[in-house]
Protein backbone atom coordinates (compact mmCIF):
# COMPACT_ATOMS: atom_id res chain seq x y z
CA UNK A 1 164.43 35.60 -113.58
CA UNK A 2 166.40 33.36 -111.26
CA UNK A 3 164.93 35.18 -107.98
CA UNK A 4 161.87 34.83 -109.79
CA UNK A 5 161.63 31.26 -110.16
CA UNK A 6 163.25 30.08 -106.30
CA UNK A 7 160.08 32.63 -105.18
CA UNK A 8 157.47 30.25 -106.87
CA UNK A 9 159.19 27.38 -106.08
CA UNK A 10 159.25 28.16 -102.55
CA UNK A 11 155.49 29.20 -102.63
CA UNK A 12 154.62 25.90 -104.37
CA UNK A 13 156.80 24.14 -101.83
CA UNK A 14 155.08 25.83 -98.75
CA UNK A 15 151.63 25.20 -100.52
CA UNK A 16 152.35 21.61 -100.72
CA UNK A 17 153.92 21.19 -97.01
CA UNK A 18 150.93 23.23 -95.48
CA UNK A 19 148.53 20.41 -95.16
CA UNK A 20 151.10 18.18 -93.36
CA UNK A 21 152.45 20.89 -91.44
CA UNK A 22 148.90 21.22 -89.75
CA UNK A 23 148.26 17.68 -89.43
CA UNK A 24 151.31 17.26 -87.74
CA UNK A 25 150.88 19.99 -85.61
CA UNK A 26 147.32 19.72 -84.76
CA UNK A 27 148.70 16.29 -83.51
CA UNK A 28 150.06 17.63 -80.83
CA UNK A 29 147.32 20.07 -79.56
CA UNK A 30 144.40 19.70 -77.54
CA UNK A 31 140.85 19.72 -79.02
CA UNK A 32 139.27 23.06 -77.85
CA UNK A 33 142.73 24.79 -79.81
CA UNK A 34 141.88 22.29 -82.91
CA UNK A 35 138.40 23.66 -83.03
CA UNK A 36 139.19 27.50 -82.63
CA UNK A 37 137.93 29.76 -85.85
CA UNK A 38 139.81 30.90 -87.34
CA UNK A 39 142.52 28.00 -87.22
CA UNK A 40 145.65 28.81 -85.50
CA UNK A 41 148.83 28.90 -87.48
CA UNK A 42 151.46 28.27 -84.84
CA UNK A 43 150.76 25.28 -82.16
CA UNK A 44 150.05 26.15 -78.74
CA UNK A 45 149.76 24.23 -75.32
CA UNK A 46 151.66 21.61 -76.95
CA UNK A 47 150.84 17.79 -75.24
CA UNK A 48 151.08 13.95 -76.13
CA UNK A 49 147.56 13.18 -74.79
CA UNK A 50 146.48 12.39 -78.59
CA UNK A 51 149.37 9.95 -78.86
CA UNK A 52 148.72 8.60 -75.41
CA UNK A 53 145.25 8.18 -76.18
CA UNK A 54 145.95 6.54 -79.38
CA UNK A 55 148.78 4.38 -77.78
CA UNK A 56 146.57 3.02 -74.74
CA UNK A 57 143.08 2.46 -76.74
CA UNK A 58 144.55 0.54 -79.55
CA UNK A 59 147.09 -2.30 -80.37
CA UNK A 60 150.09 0.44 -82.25
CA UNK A 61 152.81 -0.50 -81.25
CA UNK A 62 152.43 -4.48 -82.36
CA UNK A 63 150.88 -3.16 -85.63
CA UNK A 64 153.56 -1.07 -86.77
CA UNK A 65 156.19 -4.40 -85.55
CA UNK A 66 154.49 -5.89 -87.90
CA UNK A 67 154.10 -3.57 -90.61
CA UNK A 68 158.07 -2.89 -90.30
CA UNK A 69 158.44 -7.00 -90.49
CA UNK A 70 156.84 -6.91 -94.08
CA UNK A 71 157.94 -3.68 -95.06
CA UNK A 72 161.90 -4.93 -94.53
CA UNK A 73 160.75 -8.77 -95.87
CA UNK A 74 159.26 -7.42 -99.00
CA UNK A 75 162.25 -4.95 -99.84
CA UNK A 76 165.47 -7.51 -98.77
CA UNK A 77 163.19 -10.10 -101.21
CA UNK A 78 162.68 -7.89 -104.07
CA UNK A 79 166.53 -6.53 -104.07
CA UNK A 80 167.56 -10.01 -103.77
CA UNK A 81 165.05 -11.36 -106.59
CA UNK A 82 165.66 -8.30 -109.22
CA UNK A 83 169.49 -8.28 -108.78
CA UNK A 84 170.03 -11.88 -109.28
CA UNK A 85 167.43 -11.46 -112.52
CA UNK A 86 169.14 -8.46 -113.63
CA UNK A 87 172.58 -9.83 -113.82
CA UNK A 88 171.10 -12.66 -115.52
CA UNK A 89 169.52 -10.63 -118.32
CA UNK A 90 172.45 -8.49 -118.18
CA UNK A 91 175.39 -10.71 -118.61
CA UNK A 92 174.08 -13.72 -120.61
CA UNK A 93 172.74 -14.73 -123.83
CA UNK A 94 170.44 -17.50 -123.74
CA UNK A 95 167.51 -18.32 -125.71
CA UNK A 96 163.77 -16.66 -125.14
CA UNK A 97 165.61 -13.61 -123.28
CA UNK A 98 164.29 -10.78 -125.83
CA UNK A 99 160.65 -12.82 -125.17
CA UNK A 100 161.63 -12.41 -121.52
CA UNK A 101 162.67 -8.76 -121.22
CA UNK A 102 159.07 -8.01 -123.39
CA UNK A 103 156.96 -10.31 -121.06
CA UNK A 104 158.86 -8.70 -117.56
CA UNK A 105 157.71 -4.78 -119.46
CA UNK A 106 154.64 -5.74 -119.97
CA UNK A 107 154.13 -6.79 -116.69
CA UNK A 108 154.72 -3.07 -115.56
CA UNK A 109 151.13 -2.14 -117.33
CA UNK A 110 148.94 -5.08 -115.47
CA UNK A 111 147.42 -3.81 -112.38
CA UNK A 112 148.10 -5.40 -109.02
CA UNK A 113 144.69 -5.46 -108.16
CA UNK A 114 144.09 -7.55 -111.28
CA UNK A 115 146.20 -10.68 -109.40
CA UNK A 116 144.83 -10.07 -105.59
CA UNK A 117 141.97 -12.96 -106.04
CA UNK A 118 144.09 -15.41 -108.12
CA UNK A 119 146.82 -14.73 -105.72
CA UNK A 120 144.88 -15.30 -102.51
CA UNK A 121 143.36 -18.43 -103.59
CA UNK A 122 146.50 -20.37 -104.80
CA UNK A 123 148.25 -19.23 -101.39
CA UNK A 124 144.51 -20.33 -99.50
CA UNK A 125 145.22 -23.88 -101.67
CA UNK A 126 148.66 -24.22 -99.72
CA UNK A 127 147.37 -23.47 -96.45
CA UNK A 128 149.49 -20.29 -96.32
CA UNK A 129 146.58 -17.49 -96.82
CA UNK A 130 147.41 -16.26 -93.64
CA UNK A 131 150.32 -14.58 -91.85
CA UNK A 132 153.39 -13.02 -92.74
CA UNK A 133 154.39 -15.50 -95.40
CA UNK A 134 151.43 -14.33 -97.48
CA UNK A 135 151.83 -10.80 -96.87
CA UNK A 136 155.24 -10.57 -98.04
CA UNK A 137 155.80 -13.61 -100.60
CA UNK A 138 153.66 -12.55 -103.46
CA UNK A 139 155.28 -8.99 -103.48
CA UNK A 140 158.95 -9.51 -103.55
CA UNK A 141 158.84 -9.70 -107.25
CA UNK A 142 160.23 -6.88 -108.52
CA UNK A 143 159.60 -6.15 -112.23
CA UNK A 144 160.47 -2.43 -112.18
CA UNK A 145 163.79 -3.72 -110.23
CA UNK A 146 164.74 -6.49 -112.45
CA UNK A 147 164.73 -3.93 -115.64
CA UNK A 148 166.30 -1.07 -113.53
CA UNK A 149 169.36 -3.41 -112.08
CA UNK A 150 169.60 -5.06 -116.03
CA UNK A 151 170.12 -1.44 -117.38
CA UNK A 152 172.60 -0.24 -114.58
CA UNK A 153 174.84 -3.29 -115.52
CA UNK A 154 174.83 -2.76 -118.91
CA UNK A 155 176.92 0.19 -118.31
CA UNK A 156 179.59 -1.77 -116.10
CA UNK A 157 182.77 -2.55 -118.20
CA UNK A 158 182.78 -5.89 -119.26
CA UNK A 159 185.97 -6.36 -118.23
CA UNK A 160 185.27 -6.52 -114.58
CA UNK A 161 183.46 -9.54 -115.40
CA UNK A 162 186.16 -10.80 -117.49
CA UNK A 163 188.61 -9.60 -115.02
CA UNK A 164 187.16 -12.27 -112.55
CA UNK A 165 186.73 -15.13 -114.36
CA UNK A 166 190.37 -14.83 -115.57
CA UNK A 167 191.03 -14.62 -111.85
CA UNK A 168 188.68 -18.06 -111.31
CA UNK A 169 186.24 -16.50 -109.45
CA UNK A 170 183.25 -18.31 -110.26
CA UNK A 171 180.15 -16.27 -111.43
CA UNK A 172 178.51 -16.46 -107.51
CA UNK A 173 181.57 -14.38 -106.29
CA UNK A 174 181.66 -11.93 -109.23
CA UNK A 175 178.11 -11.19 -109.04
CA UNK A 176 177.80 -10.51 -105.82
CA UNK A 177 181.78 -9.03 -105.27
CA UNK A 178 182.28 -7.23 -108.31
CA UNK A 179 179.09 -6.19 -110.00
CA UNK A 180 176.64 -5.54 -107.52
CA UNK A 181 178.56 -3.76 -105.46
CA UNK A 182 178.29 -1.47 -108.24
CA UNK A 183 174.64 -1.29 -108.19
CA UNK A 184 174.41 0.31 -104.53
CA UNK A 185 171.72 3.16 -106.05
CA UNK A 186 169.69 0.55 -107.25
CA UNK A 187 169.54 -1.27 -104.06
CA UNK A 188 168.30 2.46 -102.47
CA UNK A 189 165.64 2.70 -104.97
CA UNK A 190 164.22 -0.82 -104.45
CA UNK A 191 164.61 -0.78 -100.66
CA UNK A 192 162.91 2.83 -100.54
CA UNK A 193 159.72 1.76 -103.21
CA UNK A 194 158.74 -1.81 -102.20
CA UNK A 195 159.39 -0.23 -98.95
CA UNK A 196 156.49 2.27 -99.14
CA UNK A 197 154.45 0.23 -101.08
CA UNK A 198 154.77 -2.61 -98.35
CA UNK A 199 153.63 0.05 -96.08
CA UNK A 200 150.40 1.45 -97.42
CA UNK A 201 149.05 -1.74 -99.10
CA UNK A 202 145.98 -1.78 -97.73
CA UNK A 203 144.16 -4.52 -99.52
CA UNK A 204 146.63 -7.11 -99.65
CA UNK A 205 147.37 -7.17 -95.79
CA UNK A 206 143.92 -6.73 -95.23
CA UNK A 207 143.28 -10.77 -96.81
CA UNK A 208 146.51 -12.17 -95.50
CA UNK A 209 147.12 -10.65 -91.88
CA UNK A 210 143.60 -11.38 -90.19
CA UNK A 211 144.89 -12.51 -86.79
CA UNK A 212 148.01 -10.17 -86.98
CA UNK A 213 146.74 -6.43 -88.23
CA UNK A 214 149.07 -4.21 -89.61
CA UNK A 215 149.26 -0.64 -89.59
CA UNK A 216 147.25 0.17 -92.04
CA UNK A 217 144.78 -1.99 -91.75
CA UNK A 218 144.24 -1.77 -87.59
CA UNK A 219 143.53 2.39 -87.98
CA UNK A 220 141.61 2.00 -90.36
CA UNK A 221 139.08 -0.86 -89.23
CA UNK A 222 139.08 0.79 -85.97
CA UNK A 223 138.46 4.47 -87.89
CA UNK A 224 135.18 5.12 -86.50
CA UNK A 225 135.89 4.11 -83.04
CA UNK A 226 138.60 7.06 -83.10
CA UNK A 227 136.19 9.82 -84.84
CA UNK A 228 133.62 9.33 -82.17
CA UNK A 229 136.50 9.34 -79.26
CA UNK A 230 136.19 12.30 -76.91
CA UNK A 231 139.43 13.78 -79.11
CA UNK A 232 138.77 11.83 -82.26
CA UNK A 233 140.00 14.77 -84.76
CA UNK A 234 143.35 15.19 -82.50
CA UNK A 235 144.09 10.96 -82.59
CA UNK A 236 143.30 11.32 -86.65
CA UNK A 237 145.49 13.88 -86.65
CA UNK A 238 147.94 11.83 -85.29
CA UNK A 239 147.35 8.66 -86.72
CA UNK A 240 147.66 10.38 -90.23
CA UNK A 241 150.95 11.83 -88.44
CA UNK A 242 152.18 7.84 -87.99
CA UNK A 243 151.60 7.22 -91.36
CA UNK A 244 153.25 9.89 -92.81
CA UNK A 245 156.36 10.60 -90.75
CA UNK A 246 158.43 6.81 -90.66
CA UNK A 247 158.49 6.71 -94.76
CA UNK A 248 158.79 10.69 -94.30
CA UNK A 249 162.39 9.87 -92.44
CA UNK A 250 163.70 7.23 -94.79
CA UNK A 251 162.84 8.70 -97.48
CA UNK A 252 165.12 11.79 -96.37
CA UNK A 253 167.89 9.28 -95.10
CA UNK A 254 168.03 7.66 -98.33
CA UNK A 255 167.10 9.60 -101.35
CA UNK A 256 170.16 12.03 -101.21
CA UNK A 257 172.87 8.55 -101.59
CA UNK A 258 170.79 6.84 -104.24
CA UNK A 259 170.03 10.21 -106.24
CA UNK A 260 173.91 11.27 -106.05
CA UNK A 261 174.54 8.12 -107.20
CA UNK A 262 172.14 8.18 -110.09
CA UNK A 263 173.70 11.44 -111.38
CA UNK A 264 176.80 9.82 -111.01
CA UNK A 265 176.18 6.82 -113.06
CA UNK A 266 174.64 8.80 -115.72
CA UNK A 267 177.88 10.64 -116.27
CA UNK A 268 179.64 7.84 -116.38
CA UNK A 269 177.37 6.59 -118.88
């Protein structure tokens, strides 16, 4: 039963991996092999013209600076935001935090979309519609974060805390030199999801970066211009490949230390 199951698990796996596996590929080949019936499996006459193509007839490299700008703004903000919140809820009692902890979960249910025009005109009010400030501001908060980092310190022994004040730490220095150090999986998880969301949201970048494009938002406005190229299904091909393969890396540099350490801290727990 055991061979059985790593069979269809490796058939799902290959199913799923097939479609990137030939838009990455077909990246890399020329259009008369792209066009070939039936499609070829393994790449052949393997060259960078699509990239160089792609590179020379449109502004890339500056969009992705920028894209990696809010990407890393929006993540440092939100672990920043949800770890001080989370050690608040955490480690004090004060009044209105059950009506707090309710209000942050159901903020979790409220699509983002929902907030996009209130948002944009309060930041068009203080003059700041536009540029990076925009783009990354109204995203650092991190509702799933602030309940994730509250839960994960709930399980560290009070007496570290206690340990530090008796010490005379004061509660800046134990937060951030006894407790959160703790809460290095967390950190992962944050950094990874606001870092892909920061990545792919479209709409949002689309209002606040009109002078500076992103990404995202530069291949697609300039979509049709790269269909009806001379190679147009070799530079989508690749410009799908851009998308995918940065998060693609991180994610694989990342998820093994925050998932160990998940498993980890549920033991403990």
């Amino acid at each position: 039963m055991a061979l059985i199951r790593n069979i269809a698990l490796i058939l799902i796996l290959v199913l799923l991996l097939f479609p990137l596996y030939i838009m990455v590929s077909g990246s890399f080949q020329p259009l008369k092999f792209l066009l070939t019936m039936p499609p070829r499996i393994l790449p052949v006459d393997l060259t960078l013209d699509n990239y160089i193509q792609l590179l020379t007839g449109t502004e890339v490299l500056r969009w992705t600076m920028n894209t990696l700008i809010i990407c890393s703004g929006i993540a440092l903000g939100a672990m920043i935001i949800a770890s001080m919140a989370g050690y608040g809820f955490s480690v004090y009692r004060f009044r209105g935090r059950a009506f707090g902890l309710a209000f942050l979960v159901s903020l979790i249910v409220l699509p983002s979309q929902v907030l996009v025009v209130p948002t944009f005109v309060m930041l068009r009010k203080l003059g700041i519609s536009n540029g990076f400030i925009a783009a990354i501001f109204p995203k650092v908060l991190s509702v799933m974060g602030i309940i994730l980092f509250k839960n994960y310190i709930d399980k560290i022994p009070r007496g570290v805390i206690e340990s530090g004040r008796i010490a005379g730490a004061g509660e800046w220095r134990i937060m951030w030199g006894l407790v959160l150090p703790q809460c290095r999986p967390i950190f992962g998880v944050i950094a990874l999801f606001y870092g892909i969301a920061g990545w792919q949201d479209f709409l949002w970048q689309l209002l606040t970066m009109r002078r500076n494009q992103t990404l995202i938002v530069g291949l697609i406005l300039h979509l049709r211009a790269l269909m009806i190229s001379s190679n147009g299904v070799g530079m989508m091909l690749a410009v799908g490949t851009i998308m995918f393969v940065p998060m693609f890396l991180i994610y694989l540099a990342t998820s093994r230390f925050f998932i160990s350490q998940l498993s980890l801290a549920g033991v403990r727990g």
